[in-house]
C-alpha atoms as a PDB file:
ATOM      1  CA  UNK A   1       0.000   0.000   0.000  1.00  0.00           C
ATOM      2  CA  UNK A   2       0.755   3.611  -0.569  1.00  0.00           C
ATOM      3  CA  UNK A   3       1.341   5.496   2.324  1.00  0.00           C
ATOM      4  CA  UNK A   4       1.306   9.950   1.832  1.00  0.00           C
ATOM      5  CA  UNK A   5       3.331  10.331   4.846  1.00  0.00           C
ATOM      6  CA  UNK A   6       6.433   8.496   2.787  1.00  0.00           C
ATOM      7  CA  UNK A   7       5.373  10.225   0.406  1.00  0.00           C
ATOM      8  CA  UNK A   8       5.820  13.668   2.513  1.00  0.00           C
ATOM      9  CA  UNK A   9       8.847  12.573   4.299  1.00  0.00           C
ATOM     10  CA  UNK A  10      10.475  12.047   0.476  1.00  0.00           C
ATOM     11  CA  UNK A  11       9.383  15.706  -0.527  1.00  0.00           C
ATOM     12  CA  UNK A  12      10.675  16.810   2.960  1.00  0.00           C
ATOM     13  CA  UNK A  13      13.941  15.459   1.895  1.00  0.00           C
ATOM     14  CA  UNK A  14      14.105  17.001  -1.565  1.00  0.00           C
ATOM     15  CA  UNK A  15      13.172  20.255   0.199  1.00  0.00           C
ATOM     16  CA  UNK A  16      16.479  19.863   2.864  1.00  0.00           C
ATOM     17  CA  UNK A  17      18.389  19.121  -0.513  1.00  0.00           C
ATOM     18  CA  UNK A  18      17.569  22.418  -2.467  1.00  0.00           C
ATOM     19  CA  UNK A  19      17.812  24.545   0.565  1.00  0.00           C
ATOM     20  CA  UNK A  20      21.616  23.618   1.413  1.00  0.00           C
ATOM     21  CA  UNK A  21      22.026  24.250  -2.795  1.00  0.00           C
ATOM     22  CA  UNK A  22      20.798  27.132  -2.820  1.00  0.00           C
ATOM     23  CA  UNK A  23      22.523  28.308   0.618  1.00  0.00           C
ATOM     24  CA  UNK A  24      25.976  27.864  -1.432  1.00  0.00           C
ATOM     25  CA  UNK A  25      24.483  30.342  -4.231  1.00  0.00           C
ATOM     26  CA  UNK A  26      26.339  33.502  -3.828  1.00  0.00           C
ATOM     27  CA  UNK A  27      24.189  36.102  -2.934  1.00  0.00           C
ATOM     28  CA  UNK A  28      26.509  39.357  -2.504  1.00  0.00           C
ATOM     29  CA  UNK A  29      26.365  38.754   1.439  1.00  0.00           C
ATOM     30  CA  UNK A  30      29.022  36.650   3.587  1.00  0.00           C
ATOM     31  CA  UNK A  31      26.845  33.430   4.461  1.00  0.00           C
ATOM     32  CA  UNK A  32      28.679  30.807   5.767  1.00  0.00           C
ATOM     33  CA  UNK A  33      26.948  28.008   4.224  1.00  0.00           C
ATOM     34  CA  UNK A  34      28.580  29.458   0.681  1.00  0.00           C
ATOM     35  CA  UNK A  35      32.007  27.150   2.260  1.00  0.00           C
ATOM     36  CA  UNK A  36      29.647  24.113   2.929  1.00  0.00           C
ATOM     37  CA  UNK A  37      31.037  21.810  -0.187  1.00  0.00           C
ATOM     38  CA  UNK A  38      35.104  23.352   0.496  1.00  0.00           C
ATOM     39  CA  UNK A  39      37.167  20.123   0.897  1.00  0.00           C
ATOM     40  CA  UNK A  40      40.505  20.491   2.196  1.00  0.00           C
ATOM     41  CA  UNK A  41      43.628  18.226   2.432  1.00  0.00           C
ATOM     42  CA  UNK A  42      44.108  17.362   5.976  1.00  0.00           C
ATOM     43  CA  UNK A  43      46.801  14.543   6.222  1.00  0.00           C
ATOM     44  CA  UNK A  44      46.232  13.627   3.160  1.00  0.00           C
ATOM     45  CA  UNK A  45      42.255  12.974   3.024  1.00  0.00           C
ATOM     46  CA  UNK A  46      39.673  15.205   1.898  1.00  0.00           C
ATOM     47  CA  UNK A  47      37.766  16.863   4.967  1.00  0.00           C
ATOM     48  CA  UNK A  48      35.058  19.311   4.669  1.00  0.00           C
ATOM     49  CA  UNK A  49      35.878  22.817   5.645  1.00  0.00           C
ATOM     50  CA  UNK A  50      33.873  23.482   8.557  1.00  0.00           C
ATOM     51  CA  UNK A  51      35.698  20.111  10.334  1.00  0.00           C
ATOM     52  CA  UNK A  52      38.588  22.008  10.320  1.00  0.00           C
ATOM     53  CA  UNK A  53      38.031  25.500  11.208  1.00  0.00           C
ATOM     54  CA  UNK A  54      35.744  27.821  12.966  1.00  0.00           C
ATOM     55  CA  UNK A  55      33.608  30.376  10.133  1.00  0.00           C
ATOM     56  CA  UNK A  56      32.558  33.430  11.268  1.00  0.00           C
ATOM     57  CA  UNK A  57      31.099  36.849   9.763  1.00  0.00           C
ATOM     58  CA  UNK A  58      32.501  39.721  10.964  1.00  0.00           C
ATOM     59  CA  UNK A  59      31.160  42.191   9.078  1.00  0.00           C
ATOM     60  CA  UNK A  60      28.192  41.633   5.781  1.00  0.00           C
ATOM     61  CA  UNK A  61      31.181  41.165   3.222  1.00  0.00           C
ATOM     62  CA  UNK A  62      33.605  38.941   4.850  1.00  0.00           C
ATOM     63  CA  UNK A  63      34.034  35.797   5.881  1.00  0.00           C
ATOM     64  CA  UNK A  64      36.748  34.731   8.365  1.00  0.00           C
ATOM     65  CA  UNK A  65      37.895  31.092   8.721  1.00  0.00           C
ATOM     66  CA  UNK A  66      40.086  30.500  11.316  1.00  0.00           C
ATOM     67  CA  UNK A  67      41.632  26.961  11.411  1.00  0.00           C
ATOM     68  CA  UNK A  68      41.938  24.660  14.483  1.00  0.00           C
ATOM     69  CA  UNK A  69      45.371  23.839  13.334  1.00  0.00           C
ATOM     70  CA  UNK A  70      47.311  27.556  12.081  1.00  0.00           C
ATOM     71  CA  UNK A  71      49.443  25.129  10.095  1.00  0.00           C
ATOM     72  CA  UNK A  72      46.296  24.319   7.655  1.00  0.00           C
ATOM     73  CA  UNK A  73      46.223  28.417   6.468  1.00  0.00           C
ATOM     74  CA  UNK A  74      47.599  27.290   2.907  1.00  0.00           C
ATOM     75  CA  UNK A  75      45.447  23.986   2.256  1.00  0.00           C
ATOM     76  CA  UNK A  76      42.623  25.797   3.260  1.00  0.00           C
ATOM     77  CA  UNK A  77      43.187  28.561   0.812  1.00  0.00           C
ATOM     78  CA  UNK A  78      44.214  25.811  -1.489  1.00  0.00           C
ATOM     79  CA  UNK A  79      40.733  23.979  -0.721  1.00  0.00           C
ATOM     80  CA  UNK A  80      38.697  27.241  -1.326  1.00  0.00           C
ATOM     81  CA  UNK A  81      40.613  27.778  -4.516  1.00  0.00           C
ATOM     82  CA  UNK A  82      39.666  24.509  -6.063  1.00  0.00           C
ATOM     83  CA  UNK A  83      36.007  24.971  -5.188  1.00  0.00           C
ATOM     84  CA  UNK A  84      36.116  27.148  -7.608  1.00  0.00           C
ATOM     85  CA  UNK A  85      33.241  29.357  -5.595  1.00  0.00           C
ATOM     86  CA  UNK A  86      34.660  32.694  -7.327  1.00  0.00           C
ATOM     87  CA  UNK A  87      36.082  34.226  -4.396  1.00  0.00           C
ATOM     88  CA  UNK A  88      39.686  34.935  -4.373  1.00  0.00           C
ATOM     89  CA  UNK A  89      41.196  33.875  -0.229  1.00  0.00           C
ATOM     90  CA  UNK A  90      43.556  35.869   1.322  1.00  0.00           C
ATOM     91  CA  UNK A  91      45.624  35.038   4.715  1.00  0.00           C
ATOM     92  CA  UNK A  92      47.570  36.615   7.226  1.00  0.00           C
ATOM     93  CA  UNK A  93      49.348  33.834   8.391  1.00  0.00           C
ATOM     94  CA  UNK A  94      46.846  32.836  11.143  1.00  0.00           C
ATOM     95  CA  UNK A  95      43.304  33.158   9.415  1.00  0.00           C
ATOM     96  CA  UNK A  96      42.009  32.973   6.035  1.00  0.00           C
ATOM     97  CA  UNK A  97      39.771  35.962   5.021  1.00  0.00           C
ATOM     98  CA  UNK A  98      37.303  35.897   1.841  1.00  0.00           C
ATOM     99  CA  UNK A  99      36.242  39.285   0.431  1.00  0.00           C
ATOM    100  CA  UNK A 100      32.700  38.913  -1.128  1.00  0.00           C
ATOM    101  CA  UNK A 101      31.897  41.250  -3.981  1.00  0.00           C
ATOM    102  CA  UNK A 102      29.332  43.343  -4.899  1.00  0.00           C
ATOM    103  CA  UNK A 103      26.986  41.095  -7.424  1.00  0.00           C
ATOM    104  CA  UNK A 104      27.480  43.009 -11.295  1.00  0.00           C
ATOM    105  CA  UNK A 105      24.114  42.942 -12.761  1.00  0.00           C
ATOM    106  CA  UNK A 106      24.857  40.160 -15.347  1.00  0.00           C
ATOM    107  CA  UNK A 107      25.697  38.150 -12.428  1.00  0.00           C
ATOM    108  CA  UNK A 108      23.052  37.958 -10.577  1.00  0.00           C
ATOM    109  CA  UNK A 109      21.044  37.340 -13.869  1.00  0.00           C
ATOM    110  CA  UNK A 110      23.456  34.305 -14.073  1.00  0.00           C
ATOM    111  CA  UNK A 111      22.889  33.534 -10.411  1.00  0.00           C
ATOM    112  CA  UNK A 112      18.628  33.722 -10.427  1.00  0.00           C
ATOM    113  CA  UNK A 113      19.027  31.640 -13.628  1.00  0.00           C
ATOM    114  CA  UNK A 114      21.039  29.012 -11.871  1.00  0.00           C
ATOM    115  CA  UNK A 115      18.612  29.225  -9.145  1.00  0.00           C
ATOM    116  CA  UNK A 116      15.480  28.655 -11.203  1.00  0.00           C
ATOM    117  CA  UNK A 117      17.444  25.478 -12.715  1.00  0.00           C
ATOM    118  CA  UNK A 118      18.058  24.079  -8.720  1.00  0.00           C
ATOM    119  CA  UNK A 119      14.222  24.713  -8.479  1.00  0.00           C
ATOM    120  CA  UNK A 120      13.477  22.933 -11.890  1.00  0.00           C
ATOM    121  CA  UNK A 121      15.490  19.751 -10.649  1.00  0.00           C
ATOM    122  CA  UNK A 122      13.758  19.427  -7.339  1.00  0.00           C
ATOM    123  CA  UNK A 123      10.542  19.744  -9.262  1.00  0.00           C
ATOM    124  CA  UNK A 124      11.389  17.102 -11.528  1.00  0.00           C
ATOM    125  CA  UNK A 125      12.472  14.984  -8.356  1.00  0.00           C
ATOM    126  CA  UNK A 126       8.916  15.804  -6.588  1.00  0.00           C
ATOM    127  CA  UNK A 127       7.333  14.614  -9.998  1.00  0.00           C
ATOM    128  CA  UNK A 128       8.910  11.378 -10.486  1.00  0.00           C
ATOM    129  CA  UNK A 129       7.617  10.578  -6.970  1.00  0.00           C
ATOM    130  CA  UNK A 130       4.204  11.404  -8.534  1.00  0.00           C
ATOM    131  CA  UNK A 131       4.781   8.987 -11.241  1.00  0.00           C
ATOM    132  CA  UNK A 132       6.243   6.088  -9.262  1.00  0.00           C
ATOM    133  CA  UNK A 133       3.598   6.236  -6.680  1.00  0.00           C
ATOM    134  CA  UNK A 134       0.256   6.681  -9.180  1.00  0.00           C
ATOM    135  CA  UNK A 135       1.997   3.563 -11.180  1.00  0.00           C
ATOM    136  CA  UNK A 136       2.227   1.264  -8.070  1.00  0.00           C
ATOM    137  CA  UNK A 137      -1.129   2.248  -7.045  1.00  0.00           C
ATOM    138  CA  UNK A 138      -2.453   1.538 -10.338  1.00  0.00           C
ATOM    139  CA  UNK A 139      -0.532  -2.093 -10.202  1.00  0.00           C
ATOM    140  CA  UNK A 140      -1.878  -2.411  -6.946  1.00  0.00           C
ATOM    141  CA  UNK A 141      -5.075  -1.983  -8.325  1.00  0.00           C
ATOM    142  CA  UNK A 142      -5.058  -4.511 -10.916  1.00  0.00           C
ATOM    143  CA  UNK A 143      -3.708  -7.431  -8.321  1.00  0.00           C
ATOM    144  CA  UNK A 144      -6.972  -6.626  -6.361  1.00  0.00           C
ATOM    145  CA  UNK A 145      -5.106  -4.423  -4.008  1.00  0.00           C
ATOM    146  CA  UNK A 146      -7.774  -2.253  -3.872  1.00  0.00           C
ATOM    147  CA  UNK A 147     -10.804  -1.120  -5.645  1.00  0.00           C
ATOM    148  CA  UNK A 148     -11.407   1.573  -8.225  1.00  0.00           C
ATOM    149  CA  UNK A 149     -12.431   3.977  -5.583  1.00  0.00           C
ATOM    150  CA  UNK A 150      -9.991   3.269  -3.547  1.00  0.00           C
ATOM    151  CA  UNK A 151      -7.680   4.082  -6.172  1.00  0.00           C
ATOM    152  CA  UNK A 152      -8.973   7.347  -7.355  1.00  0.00           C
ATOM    153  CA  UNK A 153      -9.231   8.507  -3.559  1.00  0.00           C
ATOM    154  CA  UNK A 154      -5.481   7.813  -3.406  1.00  0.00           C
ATOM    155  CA  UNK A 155      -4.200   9.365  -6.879  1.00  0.00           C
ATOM    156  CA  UNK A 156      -6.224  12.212  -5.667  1.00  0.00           C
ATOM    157  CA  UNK A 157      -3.906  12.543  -2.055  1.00  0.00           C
ATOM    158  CA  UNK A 158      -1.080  12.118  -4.139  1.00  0.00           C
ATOM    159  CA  UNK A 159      -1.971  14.942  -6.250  1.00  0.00           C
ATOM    160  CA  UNK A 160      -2.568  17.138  -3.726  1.00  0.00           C
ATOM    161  CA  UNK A 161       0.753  15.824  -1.808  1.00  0.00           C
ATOM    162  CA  UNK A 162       2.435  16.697  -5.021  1.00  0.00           C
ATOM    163  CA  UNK A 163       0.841  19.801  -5.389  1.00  0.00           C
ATOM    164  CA  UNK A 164       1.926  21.484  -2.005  1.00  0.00           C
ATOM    165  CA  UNK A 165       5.531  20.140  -2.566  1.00  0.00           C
ATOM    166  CA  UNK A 166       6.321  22.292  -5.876  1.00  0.00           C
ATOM    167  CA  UNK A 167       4.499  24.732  -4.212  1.00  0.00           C
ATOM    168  CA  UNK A 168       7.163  24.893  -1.376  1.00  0.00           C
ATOM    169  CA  UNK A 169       9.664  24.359  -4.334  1.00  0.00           C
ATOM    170  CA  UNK A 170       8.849  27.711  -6.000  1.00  0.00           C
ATOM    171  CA  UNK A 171       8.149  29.581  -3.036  1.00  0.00           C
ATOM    172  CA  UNK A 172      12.138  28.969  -1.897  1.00  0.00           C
ATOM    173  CA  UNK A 173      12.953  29.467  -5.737  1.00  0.00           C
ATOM    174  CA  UNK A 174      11.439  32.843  -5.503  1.00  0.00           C
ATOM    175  CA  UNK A 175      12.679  33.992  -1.772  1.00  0.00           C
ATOM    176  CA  UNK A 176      16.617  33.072  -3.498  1.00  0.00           C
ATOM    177  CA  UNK A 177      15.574  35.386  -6.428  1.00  0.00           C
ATOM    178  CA  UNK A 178      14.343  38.374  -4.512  1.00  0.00           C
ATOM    179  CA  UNK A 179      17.399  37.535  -2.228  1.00  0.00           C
ATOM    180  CA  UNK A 180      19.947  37.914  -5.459  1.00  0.00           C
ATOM    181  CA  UNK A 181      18.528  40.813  -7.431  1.00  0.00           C
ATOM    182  CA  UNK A 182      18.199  43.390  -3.963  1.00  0.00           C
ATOM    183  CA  UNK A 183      21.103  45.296  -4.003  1.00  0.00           C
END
């Protein structure tokens, strides 16, 4: 049998997914979360970032790592640098200090359009769930599962389900947005 609460819980997750993607797209403000998929060398295996150091915002531009171990100043930089998250480290020996620019136009354009594509993949996640679900309920049908009513009652829930869930997906999509184009 179907049950909408696994259905939820999977929509739930696919929210949690698009929210930490979209926390790592730049907005013109220091956000911590932008460091979230850094990896840096640490003895020779990948770590993520925020294992290693402590991130804080001191002021709406910057972002200042400070590492656990001062030795790790240069793989960190080295991390952020391969991340490729188009901000350019700089260190004073002790912490590691990322300047964020003010967004040009054309990129935040770039940005909102990058956005909307995040959005569009979570939607086509939500709507796959749709599919899978109405086609076991429909095999479920067939075996004798359940009857006809039965069945509509339940493609109806999972519409609805469905419904709410791309709902929360462009609601996010279109917080990010506003978000990127304020300046």
């Amino acid at each position: 049998m179907i049950d909408i609460n696994l259905i939820e819980h999977k929509i739930d997750k696919t929210m949690e997914h698009l929210a930490e993607d979209l926390n790592t797209v730049r907005a013109g403000r220091a956000n911590p979360a932008l460091l979230d998929k850094v990896m840096v060398e640490y003895y020779g295996v990948p770590t993520p970032l925020k294992q290693l150091a402590n991130i804080s915002v001191p002021d709406p531009r910057t972002l200042m790592i400070t590492p656990f171990d001062p030795k790790l100043v240069g793989e960190i930089e080295r991390g952020i640098n391969m991340a490729n998250i188009g901000i350019t480290p700089s260190n004073d020996g002790k912490v590691v200090r990322l300047g964020i620019p003010q967004l040009t136009e054309e990129r935040r354009i770039e940005l909102t359009k990058q956005v909307k594509k995040l959005g569009e993949d979570a939607k086509v996640a939500i709507r796959n769930l749709r599919r899978d679900n109405i086609e076991h309920a429909k095999k479920a049908e067939k075996a004798g599962e359940m009857t006809e009513d039965e069945l509509s009652n339940l493609l109806d829930d999972i519409e609805e389900v469905i419904k709410k869930g791309i709902g929360r997906v462009d609601e996010s999509v279109a917080k990010k947005d506003k978000e990127l184009l304020e300046v």
